[in-house]
PDB file of N, CA and C in Angstrom:
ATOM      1  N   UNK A   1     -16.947   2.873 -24.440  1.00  0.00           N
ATOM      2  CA  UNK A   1     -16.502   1.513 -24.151  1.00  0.00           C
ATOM      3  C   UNK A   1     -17.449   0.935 -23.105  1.00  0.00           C
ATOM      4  N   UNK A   2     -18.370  -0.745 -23.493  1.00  0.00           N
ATOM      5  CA  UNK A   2     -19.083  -0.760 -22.552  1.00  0.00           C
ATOM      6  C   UNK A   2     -18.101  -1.672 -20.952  1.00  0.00           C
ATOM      7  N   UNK A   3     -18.887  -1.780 -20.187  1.00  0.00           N
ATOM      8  CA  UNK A   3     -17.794  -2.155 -19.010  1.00  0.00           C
ATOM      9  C   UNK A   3     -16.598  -3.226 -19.250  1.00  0.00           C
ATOM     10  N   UNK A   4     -17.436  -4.072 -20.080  1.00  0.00           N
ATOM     11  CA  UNK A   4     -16.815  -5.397 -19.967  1.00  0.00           C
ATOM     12  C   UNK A   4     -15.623  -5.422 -20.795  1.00  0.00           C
ATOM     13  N   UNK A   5     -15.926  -4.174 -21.766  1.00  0.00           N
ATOM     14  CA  UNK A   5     -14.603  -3.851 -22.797  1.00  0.00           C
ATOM     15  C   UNK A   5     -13.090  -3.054 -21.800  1.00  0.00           C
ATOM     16  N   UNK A   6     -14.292  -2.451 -21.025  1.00  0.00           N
ATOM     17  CA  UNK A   6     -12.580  -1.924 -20.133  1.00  0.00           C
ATOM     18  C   UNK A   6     -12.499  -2.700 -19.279  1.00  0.00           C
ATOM     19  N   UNK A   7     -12.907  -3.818 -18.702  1.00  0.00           N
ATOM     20  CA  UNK A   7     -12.526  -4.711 -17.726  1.00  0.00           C
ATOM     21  C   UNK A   7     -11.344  -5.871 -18.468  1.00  0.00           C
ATOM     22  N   UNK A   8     -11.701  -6.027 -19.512  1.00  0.00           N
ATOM     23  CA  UNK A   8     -10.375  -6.848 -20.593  1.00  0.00           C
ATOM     24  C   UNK A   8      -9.721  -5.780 -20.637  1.00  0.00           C
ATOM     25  N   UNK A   9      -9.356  -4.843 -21.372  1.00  0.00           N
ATOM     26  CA  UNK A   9      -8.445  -3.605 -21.387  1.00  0.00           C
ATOM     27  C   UNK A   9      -7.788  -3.520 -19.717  1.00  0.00           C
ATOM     28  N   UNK A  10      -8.021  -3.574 -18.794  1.00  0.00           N
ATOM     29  CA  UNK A  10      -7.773  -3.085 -17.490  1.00  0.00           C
ATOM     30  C   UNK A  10      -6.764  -4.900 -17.521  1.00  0.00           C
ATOM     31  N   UNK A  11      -7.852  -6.452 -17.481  1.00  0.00           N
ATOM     32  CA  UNK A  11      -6.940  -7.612 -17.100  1.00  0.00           C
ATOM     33  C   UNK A  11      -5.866  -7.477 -17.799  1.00  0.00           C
ATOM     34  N   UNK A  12      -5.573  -6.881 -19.638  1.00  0.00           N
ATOM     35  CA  UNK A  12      -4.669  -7.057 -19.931  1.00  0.00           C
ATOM     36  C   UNK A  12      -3.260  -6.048 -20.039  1.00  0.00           C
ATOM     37  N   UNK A  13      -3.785  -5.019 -18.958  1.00  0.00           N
ATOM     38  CA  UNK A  13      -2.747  -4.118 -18.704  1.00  0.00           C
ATOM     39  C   UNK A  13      -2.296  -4.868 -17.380  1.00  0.00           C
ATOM     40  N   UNK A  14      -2.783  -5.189 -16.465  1.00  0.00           N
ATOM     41  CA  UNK A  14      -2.126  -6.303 -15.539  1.00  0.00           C
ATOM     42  C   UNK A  14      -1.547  -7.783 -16.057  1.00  0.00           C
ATOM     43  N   UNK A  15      -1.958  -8.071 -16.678  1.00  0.00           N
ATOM     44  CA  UNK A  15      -1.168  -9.013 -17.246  1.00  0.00           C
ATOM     45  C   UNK A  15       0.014  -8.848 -17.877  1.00  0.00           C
ATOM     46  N   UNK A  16       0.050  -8.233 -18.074  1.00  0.00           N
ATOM     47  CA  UNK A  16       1.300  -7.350 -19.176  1.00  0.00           C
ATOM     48  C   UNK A  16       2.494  -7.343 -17.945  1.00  0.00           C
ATOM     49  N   UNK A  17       1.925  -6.606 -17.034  1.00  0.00           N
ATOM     50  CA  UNK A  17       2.763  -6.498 -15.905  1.00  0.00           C
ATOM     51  C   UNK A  17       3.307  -7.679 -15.265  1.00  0.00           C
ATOM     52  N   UNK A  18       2.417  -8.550 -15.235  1.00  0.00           N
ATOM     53  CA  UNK A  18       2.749  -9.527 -13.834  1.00  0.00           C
ATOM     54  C   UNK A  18       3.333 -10.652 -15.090  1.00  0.00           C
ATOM     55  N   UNK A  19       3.270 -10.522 -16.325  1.00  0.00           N
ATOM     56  CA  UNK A  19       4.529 -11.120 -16.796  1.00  0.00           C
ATOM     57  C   UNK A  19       5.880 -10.446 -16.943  1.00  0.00           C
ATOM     58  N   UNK A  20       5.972  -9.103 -16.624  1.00  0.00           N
ATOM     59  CA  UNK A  20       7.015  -8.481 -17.158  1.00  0.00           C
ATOM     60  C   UNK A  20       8.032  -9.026 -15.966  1.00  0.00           C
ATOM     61  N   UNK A  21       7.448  -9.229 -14.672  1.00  0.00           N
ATOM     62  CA  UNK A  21       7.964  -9.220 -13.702  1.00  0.00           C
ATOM     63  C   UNK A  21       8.493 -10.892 -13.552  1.00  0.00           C
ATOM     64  N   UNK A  22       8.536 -11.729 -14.360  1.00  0.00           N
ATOM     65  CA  UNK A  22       8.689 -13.416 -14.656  1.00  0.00           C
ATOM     66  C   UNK A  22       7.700 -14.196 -13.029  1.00  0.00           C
ATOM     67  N   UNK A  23       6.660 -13.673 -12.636  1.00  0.00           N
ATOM     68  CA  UNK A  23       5.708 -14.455 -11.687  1.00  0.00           C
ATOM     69  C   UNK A  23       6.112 -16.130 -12.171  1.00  0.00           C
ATOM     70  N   UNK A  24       5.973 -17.082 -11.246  1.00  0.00           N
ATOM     71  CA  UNK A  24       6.309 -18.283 -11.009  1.00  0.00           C
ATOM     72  C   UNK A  24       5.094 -18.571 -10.464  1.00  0.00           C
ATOM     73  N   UNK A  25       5.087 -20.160 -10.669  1.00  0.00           N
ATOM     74  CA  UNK A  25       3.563 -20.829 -10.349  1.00  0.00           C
ATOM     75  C   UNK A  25       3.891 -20.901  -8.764  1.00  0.00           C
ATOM     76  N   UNK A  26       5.216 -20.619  -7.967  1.00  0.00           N
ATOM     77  CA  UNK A  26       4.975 -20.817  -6.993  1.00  0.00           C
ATOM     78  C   UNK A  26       3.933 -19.812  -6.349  1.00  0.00           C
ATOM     79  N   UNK A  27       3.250 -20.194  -4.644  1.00  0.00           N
ATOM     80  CA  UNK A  27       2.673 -19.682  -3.916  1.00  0.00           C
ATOM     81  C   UNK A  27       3.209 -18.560  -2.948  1.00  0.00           C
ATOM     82  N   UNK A  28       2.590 -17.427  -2.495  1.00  0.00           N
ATOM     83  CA  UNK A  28       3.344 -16.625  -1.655  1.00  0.00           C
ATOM     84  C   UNK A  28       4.010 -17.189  -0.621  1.00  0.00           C
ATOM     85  N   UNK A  29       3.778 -18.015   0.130  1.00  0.00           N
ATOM     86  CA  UNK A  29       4.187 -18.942   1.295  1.00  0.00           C
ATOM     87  C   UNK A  29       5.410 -19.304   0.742  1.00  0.00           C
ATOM     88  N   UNK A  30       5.692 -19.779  -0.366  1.00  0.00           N
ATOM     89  CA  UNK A  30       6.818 -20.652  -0.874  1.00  0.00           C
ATOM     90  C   UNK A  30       7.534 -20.025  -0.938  1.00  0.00           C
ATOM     91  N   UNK A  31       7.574 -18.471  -1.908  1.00  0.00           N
ATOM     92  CA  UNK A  31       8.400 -17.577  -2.525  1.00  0.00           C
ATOM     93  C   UNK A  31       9.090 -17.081  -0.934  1.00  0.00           C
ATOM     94  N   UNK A  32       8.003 -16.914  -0.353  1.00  0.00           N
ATOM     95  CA  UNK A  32       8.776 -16.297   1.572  1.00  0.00           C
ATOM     96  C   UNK A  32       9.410 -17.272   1.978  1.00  0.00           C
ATOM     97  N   UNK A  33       9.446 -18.948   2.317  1.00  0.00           N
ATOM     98  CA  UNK A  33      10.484 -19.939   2.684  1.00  0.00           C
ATOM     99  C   UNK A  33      11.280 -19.649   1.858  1.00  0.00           C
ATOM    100  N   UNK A  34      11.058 -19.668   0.959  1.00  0.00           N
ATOM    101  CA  UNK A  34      12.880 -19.623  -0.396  1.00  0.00           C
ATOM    102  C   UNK A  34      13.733 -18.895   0.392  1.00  0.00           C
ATOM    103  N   UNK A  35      12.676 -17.368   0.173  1.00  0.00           N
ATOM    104  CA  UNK A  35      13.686 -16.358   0.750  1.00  0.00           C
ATOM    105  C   UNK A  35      14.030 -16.110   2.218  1.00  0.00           C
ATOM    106  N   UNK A  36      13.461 -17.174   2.549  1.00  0.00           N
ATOM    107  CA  UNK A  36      13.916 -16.748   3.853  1.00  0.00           C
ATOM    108  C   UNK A  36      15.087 -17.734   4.213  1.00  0.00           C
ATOM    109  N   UNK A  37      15.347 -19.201   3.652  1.00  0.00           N
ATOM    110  CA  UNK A  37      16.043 -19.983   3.563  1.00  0.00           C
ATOM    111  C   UNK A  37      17.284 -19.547   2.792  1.00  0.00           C
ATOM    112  N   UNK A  38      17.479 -18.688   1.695  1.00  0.00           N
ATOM    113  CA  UNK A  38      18.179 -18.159   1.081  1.00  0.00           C
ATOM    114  C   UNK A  38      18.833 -16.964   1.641  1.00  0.00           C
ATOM    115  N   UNK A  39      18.096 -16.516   2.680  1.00  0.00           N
ATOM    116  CA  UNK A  39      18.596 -15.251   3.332  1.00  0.00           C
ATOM    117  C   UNK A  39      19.544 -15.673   4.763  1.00  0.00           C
ATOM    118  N   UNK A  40      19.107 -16.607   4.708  1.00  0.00           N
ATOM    119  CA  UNK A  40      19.396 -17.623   6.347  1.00  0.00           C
ATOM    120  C   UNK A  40      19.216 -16.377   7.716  1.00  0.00           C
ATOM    121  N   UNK A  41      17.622 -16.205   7.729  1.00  0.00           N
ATOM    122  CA  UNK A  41      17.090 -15.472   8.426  1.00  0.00           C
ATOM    123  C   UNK A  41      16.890 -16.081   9.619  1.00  0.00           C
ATOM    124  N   UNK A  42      16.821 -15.312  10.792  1.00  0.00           N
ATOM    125  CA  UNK A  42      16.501 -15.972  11.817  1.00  0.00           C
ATOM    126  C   UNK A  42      15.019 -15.659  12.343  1.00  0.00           C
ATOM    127  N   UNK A  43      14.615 -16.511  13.487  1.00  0.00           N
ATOM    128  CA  UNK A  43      12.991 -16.379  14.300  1.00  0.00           C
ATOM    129  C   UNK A  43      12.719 -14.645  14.163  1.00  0.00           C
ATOM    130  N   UNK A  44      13.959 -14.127  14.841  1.00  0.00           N
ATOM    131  CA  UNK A  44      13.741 -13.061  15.528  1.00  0.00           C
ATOM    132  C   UNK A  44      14.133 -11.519  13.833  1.00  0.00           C
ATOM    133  N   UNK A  45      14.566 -12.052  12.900  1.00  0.00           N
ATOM    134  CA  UNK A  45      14.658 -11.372  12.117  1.00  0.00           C
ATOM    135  C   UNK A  45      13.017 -11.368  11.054  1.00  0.00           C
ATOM    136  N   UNK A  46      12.908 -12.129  11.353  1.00  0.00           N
ATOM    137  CA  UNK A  46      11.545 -12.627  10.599  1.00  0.00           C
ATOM    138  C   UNK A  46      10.622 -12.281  10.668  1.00  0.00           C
ATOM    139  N   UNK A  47      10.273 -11.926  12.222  1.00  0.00           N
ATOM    140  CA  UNK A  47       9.110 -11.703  13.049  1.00  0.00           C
ATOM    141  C   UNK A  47       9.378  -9.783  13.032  1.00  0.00           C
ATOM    142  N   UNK A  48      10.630  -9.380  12.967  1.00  0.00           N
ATOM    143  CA  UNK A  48      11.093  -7.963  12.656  1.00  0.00           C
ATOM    144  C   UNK A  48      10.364  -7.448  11.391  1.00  0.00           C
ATOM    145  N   UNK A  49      11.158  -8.080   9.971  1.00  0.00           N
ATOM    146  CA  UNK A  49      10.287  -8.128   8.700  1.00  0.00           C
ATOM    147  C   UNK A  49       8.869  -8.093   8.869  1.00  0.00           C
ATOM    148  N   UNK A  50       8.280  -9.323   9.379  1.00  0.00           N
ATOM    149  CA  UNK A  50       6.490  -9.300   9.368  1.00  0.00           C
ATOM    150  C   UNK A  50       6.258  -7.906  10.071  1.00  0.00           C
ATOM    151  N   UNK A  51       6.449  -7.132  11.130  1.00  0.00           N
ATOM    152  CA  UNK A  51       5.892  -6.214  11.782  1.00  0.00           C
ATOM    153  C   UNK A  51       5.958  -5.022  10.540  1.00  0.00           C
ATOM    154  N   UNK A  52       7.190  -4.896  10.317  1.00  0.00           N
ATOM    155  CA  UNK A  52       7.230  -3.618   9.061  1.00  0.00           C
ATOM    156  C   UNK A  52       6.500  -3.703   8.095  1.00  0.00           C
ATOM    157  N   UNK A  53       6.429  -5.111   7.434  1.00  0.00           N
ATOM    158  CA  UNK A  53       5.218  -5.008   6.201  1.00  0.00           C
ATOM    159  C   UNK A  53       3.946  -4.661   6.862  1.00  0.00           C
ATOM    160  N   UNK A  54       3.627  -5.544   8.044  1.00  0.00           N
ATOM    161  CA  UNK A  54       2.302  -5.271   8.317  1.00  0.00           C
ATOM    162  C   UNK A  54       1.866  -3.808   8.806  1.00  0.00           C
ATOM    163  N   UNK A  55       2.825  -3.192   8.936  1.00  0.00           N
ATOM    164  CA  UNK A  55       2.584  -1.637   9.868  1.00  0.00           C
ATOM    165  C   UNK A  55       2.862  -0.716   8.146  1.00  0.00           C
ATOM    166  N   UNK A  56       3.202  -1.220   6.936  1.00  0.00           N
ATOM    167  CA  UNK A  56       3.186  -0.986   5.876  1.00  0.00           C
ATOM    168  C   UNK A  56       1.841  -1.357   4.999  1.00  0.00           C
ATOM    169  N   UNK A  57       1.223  -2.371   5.334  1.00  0.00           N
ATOM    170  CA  UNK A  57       0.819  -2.502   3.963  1.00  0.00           C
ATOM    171  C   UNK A  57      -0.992  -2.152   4.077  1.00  0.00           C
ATOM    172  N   UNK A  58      -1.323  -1.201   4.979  1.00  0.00           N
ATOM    173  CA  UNK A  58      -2.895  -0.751   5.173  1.00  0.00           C
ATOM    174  C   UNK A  58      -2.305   0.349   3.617  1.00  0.00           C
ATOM    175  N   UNK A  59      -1.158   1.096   3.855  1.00  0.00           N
ATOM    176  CA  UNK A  59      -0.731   2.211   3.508  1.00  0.00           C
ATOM    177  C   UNK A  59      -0.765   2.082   1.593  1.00  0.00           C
ATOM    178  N   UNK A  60       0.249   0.483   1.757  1.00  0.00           N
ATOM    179  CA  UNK A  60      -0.029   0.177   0.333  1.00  0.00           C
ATOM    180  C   UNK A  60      -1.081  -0.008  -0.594  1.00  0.00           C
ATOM    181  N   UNK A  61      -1.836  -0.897   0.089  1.00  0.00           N
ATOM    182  CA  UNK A  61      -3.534  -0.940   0.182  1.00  0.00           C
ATOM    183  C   UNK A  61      -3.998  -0.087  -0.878  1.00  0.00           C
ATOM    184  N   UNK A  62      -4.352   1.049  -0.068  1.00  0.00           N
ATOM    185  CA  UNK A  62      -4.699   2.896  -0.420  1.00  0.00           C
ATOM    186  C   UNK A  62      -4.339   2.901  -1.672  1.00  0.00           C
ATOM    187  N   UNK A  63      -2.873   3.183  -1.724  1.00  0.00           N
ATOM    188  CA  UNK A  63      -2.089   3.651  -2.636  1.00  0.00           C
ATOM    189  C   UNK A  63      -2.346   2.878  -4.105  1.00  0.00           C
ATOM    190  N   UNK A  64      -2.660   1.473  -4.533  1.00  0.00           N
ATOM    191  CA  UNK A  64      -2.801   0.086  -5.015  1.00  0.00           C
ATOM    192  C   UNK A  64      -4.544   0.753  -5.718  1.00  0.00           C
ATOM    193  N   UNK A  65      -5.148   1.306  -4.390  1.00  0.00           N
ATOM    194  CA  UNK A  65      -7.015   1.124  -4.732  1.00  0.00           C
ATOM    195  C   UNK A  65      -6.553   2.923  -5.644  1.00  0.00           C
ATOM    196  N   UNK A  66      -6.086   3.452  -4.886  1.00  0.00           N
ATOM    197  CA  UNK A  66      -5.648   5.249  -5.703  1.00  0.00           C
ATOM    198  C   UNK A  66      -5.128   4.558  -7.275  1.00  0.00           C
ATOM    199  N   UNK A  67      -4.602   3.403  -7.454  1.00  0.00           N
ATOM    200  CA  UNK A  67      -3.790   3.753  -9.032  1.00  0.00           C
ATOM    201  C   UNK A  67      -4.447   2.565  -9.524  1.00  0.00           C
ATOM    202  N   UNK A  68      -5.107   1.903  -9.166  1.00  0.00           N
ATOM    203  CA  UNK A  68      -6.529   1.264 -10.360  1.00  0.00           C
ATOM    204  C   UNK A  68      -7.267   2.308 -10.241  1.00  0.00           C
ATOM    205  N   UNK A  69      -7.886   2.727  -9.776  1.00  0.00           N
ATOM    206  CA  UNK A  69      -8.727   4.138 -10.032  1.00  0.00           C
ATOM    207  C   UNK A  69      -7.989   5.113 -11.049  1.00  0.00           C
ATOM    208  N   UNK A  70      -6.816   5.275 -11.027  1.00  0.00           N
ATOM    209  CA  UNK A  70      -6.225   6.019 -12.178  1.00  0.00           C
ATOM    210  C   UNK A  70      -6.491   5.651 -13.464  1.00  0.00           C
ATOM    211  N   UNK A  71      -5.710   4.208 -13.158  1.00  0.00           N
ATOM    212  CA  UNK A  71      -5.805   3.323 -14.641  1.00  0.00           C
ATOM    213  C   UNK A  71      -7.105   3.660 -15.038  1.00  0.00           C
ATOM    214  N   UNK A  72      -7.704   3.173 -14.478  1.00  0.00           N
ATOM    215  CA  UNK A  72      -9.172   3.177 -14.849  1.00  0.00           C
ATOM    216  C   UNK A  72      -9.771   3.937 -15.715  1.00  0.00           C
ATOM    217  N   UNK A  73      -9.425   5.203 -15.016  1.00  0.00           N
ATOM    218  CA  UNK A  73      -9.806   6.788 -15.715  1.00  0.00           C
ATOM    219  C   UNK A  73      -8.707   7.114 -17.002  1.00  0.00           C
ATOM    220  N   UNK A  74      -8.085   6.836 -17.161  1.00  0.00           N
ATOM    221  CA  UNK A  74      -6.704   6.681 -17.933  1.00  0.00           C
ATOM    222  C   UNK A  74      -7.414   5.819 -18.893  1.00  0.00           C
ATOM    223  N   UNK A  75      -7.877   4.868 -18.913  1.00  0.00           N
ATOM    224  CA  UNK A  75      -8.462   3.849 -20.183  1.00  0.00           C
ATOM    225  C   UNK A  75      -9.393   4.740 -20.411  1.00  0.00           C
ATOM    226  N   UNK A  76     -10.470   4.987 -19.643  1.00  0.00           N
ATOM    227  CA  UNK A  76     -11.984   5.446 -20.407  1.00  0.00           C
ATOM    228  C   UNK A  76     -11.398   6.611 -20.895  1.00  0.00           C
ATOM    229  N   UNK A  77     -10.559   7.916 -20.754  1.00  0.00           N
ATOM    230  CA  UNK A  77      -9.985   8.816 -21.414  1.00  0.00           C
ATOM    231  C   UNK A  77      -9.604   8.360 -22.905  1.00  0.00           C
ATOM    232  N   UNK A  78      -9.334   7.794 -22.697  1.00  0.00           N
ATOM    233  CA  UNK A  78      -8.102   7.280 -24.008  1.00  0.00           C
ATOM    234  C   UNK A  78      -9.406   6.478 -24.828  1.00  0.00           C
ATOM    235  N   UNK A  79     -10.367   5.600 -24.650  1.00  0.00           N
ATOM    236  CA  UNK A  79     -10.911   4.874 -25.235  1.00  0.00           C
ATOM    237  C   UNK A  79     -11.751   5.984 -25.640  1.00  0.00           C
ATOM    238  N   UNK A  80     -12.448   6.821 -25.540  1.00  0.00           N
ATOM    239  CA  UNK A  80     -12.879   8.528 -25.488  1.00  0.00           C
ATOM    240  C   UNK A  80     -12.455   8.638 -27.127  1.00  0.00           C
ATOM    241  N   UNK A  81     -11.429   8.126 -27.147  1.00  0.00           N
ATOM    242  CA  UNK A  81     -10.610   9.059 -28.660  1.00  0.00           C
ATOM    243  C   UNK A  81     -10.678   7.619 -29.896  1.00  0.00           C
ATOM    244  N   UNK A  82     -10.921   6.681 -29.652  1.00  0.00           N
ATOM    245  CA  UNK A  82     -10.788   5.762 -30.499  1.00  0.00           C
ATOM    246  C   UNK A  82     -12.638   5.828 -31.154  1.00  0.00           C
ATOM    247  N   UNK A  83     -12.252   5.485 -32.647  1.00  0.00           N
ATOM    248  CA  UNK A  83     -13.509   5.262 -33.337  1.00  0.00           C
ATOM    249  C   UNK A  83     -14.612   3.589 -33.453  1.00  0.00           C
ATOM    250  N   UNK A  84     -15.450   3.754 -33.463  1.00  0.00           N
ATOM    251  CA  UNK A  84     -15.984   2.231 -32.863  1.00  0.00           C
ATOM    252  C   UNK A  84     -15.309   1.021 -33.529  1.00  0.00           C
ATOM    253  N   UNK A  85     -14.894   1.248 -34.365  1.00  0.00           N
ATOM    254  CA  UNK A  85     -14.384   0.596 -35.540  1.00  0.00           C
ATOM    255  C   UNK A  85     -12.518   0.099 -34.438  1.00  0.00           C
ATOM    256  N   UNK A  86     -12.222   1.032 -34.225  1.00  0.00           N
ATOM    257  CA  UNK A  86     -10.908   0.725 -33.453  1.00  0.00           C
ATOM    258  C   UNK A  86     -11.352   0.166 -32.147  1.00  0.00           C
ATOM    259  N   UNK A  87     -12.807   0.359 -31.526  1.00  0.00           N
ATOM    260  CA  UNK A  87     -13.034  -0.170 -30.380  1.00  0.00           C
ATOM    261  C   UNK A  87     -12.679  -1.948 -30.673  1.00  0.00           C
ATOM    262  N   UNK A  88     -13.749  -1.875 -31.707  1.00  0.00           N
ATOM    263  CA  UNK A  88     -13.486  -3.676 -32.200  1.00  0.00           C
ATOM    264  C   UNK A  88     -11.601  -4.063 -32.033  1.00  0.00           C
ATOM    265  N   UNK A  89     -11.495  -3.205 -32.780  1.00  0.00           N
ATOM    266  CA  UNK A  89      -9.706  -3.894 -33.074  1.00  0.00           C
ATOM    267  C   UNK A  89      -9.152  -4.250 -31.866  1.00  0.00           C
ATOM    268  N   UNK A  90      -9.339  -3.297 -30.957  1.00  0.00           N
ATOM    269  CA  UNK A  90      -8.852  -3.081 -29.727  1.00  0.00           C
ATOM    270  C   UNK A  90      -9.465  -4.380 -28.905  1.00  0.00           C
ATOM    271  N   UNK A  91     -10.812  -4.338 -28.971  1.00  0.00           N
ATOM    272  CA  UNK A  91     -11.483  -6.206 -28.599  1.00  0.00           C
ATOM    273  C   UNK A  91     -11.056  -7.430 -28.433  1.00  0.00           C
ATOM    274  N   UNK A  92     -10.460  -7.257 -30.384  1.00  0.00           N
ATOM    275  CA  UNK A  92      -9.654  -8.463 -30.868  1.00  0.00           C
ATOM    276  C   UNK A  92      -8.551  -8.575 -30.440  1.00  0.00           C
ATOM    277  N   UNK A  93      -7.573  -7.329 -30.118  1.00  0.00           N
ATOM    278  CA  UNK A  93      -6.049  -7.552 -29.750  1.00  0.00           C
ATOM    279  C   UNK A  93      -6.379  -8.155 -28.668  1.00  0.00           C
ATOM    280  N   UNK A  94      -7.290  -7.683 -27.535  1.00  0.00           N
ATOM    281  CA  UNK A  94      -7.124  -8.362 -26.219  1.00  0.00           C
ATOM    282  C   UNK A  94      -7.320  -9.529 -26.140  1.00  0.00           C
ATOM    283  N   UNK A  95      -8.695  -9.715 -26.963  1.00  0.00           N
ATOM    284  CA  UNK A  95      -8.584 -11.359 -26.433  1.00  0.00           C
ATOM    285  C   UNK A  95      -7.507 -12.246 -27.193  1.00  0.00           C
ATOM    286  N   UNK A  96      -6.830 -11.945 -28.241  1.00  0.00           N
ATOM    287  CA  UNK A  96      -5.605 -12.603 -29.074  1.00  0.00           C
ATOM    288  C   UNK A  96      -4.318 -12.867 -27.789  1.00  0.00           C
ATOM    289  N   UNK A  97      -4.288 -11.652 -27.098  1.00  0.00           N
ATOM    290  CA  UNK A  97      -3.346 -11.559 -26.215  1.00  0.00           C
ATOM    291  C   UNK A  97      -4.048 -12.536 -24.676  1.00  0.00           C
ATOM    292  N   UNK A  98      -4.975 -12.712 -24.892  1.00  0.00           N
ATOM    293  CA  UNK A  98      -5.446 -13.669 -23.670  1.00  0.00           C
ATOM    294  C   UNK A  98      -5.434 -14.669 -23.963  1.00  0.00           C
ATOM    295  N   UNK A  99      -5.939 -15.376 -25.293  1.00  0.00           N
ATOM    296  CA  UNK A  99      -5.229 -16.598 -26.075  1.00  0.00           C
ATOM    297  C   UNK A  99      -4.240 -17.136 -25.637  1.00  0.00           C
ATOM    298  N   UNK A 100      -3.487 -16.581 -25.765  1.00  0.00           N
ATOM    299  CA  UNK A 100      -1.869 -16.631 -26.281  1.00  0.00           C
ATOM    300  C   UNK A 100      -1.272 -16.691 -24.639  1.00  0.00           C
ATOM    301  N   UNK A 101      -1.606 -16.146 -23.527  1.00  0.00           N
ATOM    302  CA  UNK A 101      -0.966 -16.133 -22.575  1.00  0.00           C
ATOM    303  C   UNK A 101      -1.970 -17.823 -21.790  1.00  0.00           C
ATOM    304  N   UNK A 102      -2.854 -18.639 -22.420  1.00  0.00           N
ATOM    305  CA  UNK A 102      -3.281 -19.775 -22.093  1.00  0.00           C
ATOM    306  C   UNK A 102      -2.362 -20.770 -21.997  1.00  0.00           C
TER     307      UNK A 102
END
């Protein structure tokens, strides 16, 4: 598989995801007022939250760069076993499925 074939293979295994999950055109900023308006959080609860993610998320980081590196290796394995002929097919599904999510 040359790169650009597992780099579509790789966008449309994230895509897959970040629709499964119903993502909204809103912005991160927004989605955090909602919830924080919805939570009826206070200064001092807020500023609690921010410290834990942030003392969290070097950690997530890692963990995020460790499992695209999986994926990664996980596609070129698997693409390993398909015949060039299925490479194509496999081409076409993706970009049909990138179509379609326009």
């Amino acid at each position: 598989m040359n790169l650009s074939l597992k780099n579509i293979a790789i966008i449309a295994l994230f895509a897959t995801s970040i629709t499964a999950f119903g993502q909204t055109n809103q912005t991160k900023e927004q989605k955090y007022e909602r919830f924080k308006k919805e939570m009826d959080l206070t200064d001092a609860q807020v500023l609690k939250i921010k410290a834990i993610k942030d003392k969290y998320n070097p950690e997530k980081a890692e963990l995020k760069r460790k499992l695209d590196e999986l994926r990664k290796r996980e596609l070129e394995e698997i693409d390993d076993i398909y015949t060039p002929e299925q490479k194509v097919k496999l081409k076409a599904i993706i970009e049909k499925h990138k179509a379609q999510k326009k």
